[in-house]
Protein backbone atom coordinates (compact mmCIF):
# COMPACT_ATOMS: atom_id res chain seq x y z
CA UNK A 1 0.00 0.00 0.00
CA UNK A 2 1.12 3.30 -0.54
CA UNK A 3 1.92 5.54 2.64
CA UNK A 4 0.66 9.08 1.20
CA UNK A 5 -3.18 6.54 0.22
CA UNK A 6 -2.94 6.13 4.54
CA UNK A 7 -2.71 10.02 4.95
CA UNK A 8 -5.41 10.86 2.83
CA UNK A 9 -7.28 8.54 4.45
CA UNK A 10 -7.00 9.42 8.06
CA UNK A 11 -7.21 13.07 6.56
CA UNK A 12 -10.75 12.07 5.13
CA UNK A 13 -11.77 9.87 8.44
CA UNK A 14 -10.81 13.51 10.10
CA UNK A 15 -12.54 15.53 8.22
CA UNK A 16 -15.90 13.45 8.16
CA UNK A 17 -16.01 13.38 11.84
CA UNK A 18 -15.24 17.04 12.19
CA UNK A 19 -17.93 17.91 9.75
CA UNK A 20 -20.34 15.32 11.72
CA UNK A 21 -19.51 17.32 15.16
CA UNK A 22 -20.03 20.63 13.07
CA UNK A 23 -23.58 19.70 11.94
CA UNK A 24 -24.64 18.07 14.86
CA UNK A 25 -23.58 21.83 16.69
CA UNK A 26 -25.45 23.69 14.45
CA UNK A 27 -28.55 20.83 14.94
CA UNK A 28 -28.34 21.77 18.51
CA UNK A 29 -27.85 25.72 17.91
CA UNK A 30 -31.11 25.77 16.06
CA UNK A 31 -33.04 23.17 18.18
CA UNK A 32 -32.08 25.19 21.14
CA UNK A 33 -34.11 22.52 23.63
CA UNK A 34 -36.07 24.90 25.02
CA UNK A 35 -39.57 24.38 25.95
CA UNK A 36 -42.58 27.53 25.87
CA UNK A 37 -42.31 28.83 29.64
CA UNK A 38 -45.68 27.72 31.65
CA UNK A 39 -47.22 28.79 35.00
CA UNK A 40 -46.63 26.73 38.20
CA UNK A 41 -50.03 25.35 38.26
CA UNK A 42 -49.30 23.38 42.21
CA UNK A 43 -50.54 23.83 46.02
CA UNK A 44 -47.49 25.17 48.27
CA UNK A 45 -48.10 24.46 52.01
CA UNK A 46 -47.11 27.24 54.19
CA UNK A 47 -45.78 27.09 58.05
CA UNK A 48 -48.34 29.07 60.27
CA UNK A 49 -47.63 32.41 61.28
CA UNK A 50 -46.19 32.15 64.78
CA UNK A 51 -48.64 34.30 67.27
């Protein structure tokens, strides 16, 4: 095999997972994971005043 095939190779390997992590940033970028903000819709039990 010829040594300079192996470097292009690895070079290739390299740049398809650097291009993978790239895309899957700019997935998550636009996707952003956020969720529409909504009340607190639940009873909170309070301590009695002390007298």
């Amino acid at each position: 095999m010829n040594e300079n095939a192996d470097i292009g190779r690895g070079k290739a390997v390299a740049l398809g997972v650097a291009l993978a992590l790239l895309l899957s940033l700019i997935y998550a970028w636009f996707d952003g994971g956020e969720e529409p903000v909504r009340p607190i819709t639940q009873p909170v039990e309070l301590p009695e005043q002390a007298r």
